[in-house]
Protein backbone atom coordinates (compact mmCIF):
# COMPACT_ATOMS: atom_id res chain seq x y z
CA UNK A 1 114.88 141.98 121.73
CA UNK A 2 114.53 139.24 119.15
CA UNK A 3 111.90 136.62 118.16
CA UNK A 4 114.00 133.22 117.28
CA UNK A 5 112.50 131.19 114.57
CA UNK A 6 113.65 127.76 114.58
CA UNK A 7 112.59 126.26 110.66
CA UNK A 8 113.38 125.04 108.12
CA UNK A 9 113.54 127.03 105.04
CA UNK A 10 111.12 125.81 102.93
CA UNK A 11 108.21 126.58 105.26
CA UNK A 12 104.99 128.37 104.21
CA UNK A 13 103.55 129.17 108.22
CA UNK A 14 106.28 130.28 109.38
CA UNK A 15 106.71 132.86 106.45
CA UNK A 16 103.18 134.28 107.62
CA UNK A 17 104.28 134.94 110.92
CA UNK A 18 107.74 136.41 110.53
CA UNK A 19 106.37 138.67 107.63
CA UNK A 20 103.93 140.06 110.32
CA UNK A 21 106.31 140.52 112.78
CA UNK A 22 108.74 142.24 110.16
CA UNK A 23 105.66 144.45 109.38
CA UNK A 24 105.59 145.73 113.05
CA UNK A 25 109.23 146.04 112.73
CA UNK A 26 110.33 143.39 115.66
CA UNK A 27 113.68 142.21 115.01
CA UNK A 28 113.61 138.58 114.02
CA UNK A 29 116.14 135.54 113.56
CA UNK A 30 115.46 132.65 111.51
CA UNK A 31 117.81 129.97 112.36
CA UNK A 32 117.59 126.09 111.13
CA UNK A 33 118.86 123.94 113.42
CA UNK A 34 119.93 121.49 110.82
CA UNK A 35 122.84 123.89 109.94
CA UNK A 36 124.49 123.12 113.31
CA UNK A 37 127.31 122.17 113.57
CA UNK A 38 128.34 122.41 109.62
CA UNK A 39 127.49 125.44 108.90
CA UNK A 40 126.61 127.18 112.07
CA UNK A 41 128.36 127.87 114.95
CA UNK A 42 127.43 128.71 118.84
CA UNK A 43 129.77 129.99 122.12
CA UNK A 44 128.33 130.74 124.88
CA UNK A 45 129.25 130.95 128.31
CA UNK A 46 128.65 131.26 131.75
CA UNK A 47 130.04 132.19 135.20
CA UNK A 48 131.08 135.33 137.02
CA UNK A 49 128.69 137.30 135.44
CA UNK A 50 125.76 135.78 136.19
CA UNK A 51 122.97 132.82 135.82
CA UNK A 52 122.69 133.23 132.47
CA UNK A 53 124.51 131.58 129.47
CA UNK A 54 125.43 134.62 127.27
CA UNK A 55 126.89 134.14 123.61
CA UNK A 56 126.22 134.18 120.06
CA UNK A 57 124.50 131.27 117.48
CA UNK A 58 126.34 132.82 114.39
CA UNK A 59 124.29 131.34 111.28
CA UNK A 60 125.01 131.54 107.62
CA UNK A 61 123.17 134.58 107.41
CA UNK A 62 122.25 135.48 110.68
CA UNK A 63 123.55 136.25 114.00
CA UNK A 64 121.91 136.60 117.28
CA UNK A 65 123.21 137.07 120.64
CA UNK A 66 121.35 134.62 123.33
CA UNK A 67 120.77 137.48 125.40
CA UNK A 68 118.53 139.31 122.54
CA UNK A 69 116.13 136.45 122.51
CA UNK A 70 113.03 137.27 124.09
CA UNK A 71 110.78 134.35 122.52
CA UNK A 72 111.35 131.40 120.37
CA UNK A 73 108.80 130.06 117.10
CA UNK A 74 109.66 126.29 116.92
CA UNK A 75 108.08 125.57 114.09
CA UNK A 76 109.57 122.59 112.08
CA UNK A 77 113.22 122.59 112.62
CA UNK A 78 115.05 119.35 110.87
CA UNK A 79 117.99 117.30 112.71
CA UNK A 80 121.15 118.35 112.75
CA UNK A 81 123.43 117.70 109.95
CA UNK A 82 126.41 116.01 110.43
CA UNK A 83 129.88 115.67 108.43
CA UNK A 84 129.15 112.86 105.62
CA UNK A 85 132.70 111.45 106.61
CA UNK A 86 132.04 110.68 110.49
CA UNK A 87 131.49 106.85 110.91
CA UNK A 88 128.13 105.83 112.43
CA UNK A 89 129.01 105.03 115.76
CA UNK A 90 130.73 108.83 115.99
CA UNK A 91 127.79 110.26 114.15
CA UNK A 92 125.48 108.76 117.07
CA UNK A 93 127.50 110.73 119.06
CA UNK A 94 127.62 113.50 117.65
CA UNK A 95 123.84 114.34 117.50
CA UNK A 96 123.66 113.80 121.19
CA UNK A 97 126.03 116.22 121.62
CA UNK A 98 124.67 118.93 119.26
CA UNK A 99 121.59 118.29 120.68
CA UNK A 100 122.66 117.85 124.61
CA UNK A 101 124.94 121.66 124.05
CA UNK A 102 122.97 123.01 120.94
CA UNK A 103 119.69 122.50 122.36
CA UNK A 104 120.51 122.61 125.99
CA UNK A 105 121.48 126.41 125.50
CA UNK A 106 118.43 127.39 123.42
CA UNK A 107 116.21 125.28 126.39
CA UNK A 108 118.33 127.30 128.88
CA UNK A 109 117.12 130.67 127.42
CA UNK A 110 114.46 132.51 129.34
CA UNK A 111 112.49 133.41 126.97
CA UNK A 112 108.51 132.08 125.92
CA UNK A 113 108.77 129.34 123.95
CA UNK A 114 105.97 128.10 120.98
CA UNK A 115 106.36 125.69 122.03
CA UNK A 116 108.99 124.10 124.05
CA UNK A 117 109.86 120.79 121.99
CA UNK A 118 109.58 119.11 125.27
CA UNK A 119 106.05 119.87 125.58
CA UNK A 120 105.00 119.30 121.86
CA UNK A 121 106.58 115.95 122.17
CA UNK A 122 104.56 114.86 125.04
CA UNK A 123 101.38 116.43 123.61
CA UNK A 124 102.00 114.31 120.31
CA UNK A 125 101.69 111.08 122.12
CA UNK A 126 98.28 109.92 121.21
CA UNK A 127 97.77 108.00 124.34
CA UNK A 128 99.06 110.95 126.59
CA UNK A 129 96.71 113.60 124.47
CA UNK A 130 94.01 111.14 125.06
CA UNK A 131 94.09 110.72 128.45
CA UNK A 132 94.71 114.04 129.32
CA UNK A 133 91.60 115.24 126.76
CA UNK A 134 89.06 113.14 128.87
CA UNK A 135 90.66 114.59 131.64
CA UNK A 136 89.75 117.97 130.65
CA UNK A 137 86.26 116.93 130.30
CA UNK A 138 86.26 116.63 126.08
CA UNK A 139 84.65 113.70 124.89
CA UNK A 140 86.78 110.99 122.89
CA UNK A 141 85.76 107.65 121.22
CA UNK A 142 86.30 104.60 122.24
CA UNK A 143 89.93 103.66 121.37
CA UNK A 144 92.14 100.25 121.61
CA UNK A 145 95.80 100.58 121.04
CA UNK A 146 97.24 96.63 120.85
CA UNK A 147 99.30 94.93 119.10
CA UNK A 148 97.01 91.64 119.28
CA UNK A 149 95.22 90.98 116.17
CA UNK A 150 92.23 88.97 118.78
CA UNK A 151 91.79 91.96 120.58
CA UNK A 152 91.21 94.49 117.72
CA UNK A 153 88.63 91.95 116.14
CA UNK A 154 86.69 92.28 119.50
CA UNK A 155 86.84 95.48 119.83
CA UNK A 156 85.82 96.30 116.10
CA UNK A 157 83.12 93.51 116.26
CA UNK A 158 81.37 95.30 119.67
CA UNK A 159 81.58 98.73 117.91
CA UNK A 160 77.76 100.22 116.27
CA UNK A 161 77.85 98.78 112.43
CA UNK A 162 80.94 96.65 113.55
CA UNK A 163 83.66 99.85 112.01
CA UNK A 164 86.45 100.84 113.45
CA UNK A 165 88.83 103.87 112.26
CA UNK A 166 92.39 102.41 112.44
CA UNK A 167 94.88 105.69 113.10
CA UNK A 168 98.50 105.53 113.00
CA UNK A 169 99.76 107.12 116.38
CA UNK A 170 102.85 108.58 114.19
CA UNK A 171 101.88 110.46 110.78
CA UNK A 172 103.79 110.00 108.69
CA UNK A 173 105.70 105.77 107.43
CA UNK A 174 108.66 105.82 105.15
CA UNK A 175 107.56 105.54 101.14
CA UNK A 176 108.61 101.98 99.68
CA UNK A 177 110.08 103.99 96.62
CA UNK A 178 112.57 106.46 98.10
CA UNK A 179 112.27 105.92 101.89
CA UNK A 180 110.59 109.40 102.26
CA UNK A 181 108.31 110.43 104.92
CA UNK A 182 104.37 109.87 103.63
CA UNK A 183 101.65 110.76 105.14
CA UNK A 184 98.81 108.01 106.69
CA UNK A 185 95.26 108.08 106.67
CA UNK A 186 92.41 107.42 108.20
CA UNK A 187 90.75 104.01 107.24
CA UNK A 188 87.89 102.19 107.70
CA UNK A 189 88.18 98.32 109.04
CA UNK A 190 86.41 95.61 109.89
CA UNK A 191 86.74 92.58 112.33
CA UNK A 192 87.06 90.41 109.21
CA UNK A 193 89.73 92.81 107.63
CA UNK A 194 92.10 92.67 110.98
CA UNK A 195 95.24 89.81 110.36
CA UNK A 196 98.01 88.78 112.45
CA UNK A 197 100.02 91.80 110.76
CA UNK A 198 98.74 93.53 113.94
CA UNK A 199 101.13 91.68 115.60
CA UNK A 200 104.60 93.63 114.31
CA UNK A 201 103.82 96.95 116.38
CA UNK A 202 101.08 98.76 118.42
CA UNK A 203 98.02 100.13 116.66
CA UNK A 204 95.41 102.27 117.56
CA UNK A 205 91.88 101.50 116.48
CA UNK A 206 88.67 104.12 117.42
CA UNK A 207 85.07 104.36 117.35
CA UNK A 208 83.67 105.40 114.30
CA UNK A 209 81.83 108.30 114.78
CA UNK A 210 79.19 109.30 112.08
CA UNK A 211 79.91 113.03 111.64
CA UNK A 212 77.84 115.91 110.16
CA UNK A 213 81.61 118.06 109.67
CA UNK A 214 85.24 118.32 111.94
CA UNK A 215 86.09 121.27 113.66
CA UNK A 216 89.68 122.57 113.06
CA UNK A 217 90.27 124.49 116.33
CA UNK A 218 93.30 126.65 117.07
CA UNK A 219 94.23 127.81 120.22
CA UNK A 220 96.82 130.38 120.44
CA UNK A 221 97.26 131.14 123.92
CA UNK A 222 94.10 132.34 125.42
CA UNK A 223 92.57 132.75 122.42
CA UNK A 224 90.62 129.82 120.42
CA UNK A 225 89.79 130.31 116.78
CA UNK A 226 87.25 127.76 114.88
CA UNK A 227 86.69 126.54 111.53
CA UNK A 228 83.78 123.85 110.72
CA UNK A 229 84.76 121.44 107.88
CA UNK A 230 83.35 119.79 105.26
CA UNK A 231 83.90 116.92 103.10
CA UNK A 232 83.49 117.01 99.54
CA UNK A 233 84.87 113.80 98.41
CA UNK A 234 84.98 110.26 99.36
CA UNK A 235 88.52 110.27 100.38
CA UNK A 236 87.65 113.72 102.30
CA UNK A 237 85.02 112.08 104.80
CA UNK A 238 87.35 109.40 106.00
CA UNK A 239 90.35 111.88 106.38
CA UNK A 240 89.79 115.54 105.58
CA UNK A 241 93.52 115.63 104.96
CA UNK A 242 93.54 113.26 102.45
CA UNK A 243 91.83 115.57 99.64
CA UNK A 244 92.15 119.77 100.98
CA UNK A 245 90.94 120.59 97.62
CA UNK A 246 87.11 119.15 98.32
CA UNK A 247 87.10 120.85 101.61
CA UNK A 248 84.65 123.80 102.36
CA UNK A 249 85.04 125.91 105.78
CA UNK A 250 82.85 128.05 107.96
CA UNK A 251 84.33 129.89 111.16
CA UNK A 252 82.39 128.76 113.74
CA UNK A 253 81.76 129.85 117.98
CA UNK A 254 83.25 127.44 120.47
CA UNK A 255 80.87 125.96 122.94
CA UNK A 256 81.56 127.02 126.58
CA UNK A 257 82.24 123.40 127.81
CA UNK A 258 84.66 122.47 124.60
CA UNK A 259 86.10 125.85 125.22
CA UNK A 260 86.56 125.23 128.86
CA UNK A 261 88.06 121.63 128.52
CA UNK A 262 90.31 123.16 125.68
CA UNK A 263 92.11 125.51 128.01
CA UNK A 264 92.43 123.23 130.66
CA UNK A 265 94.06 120.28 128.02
CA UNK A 266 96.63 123.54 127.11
CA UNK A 267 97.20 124.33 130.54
CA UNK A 268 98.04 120.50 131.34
CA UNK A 269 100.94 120.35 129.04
CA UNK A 270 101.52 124.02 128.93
CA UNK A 271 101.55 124.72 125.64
CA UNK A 272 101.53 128.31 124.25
CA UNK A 273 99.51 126.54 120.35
CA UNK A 274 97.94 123.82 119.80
CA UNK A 275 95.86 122.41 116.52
CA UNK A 276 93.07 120.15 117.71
CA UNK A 277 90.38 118.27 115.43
CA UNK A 278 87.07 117.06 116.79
CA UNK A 279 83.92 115.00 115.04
CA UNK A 280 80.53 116.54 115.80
CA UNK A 281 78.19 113.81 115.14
CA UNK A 282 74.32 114.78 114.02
CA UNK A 283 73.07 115.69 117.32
CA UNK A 284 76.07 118.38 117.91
CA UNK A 285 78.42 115.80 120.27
CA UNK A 286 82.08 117.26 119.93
CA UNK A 287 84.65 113.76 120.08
CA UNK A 288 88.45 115.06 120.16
CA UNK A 289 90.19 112.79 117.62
CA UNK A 290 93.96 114.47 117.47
CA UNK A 291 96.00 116.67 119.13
CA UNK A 292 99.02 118.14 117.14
CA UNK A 293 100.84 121.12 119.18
CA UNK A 294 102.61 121.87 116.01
CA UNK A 295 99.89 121.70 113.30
CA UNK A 296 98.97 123.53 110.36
CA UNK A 297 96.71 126.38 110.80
CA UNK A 298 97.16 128.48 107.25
CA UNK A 299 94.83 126.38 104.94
CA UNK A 300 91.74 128.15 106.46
CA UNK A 301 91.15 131.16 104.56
CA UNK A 302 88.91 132.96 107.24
CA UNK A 303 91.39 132.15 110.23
CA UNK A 304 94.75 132.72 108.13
CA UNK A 305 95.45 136.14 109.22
CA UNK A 306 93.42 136.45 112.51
CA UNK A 307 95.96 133.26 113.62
CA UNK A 308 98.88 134.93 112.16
CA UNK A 309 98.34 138.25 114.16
CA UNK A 310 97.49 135.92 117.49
CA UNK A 311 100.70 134.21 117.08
CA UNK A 312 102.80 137.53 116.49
CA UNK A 313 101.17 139.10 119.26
CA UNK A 314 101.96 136.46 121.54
CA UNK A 315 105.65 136.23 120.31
CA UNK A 316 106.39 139.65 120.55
CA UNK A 317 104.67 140.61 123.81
CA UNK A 318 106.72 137.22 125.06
CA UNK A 319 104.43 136.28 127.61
CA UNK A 320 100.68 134.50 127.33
């Protein structure tokens, strides 16, 4: 039985888990769906033999039958590529094919998934992860999403110290140089700062909340793993992803009631992983600020291989 990897090649977490799994010796695939249908190729069928689709994704280095796959790592897999020559109208088409018989197969599989995309695509939705976090009994700040500039002023101007964090609900906006994706961070703004710019799409705007650190905490299916973080520059403390290199960690325990409404936010979407980042203010109050069931988990040195082995384990037992 083998684990599917679906990635893209140039991709440092994934490396960590399939060299632990090739350490234990389980078979594994790594297979970019991007590659499809240029330079991959599937058949599969089904019929008198059974439920089951059975065939083979044949990839430029890899084969695997559909049969062999007993759990799938979807990591970050790009689109599929298509022939340059198609015209755009037939190129539309074409990706909703690929992905309608390419990924319908793959979603067909029985096999544990981390995670499905399905699920990871619902779980990215800020105001979905939101709802579903207070839900679960995790605290959240206050948090407008609009796309009237009056609105935001009002709810900026009623906030403590009259600050708001504005937070794209993507990450990532195309670069005005070369169109590539770059990332967004969290800022600061005021009532005074907020124009009619707001108009052109929905934002989301949150309570600041004055923190003593962030939490980075991993769950992996049952088990949660916990980092406290620190700031060490200015950029740092208004997005600790903004400067990595200032950041300090400690592993840290997981109160019982953040641990309880944790499992009960992963049981809601059923996800198998999920990265989550809270504030905890002065007085110890843990806010949930993102949700990201595909995040980064390797730039914690303490948690790097405990997460890797939780993630192999999972993936090669197949079930959580």
């Amino acid at each position: 039985m083998t684990v599917l990897v679906l990635t893209r090649p140039q991709d440092a977490t994934a490396d960590l888990v399939i060299a632990e799994l090739n350490e234990r010796s389980v078979p594994v695939c790594r297979l970019d769906p991007r590659d499809f249908p240029e330079a991959m190729t599937v058949a599969a069928r089904i019929g008198l033999h059974g439920a089951l689709w059975e065939g083979v994704l044949r990839g430029q280095h890899r084969d695997v039958s559909l049969g062999d796959i007993r759990s799938v790592y979807y990591r970050r897999p790009g689109a599929h590529r298509l022939h340059p020559d198609m015209s755009e109208q037939d190129a539309r088409w074409a990706q909703a094919e690929a992905q309608a018989g390419f990924g319908g197969l793959l979603y067909a599989l029985p096999a544990l998934w981390v995670n499905h995309p399905n699920r990871n695509a619902l779980a990215a939705f800020p105001p979905v992860a939101l709802a579903a976090a207070a839900r679960s009994g995790l605290s959240v700040p206050r948090t407008l999403i609009t796309n009237d500039p009056a609105e935001a002023r009002e709810f900026a101007a009623a906030l403590p110290r009259q600050v708001a964090a504005y937070k794209a609900l993507g990450t990532t906006h195309p670069s005005d140089h070369d169109g590539r994706p770059q990332a967004l961070w969290t800022t600061q703004v005021r009532p005074d700062e907020i124009n009619d710019s707001v108009r052109r799409t929905a934002h989301q705007f949150q309570e600041w909340v004055d923190k003593a650190y962030e939490v980075r905490l991993t769950a992996v299916g049952h088990q949660l793993f916990a980092a406290e973080i620190y700031a060490g520059s200015d950029a740092s403390r208004l997005d600790f992803r903004a400067d990595y290199d200032s950041l300090t960690y400690k592993p840290c325990e997981v109160p019982e009631r953040i641990a309880r409404g944790v499992r009960m936010l992963t049981l809601m979407f059923g996800l198998q992983y999920v990265a989550l980042d809270f504030l905890v203010n002065p007085q110890g109050r843990w806010y949930l600020i993102d949700v990201n069931p595909n995040g980064q988990w390797g730039f914690i040195p303490d948690l790097r291989a405990p997460i890797t082995r939780a993630l192999a384990d999972l993936l090669e037992r197949a079930h959580p």
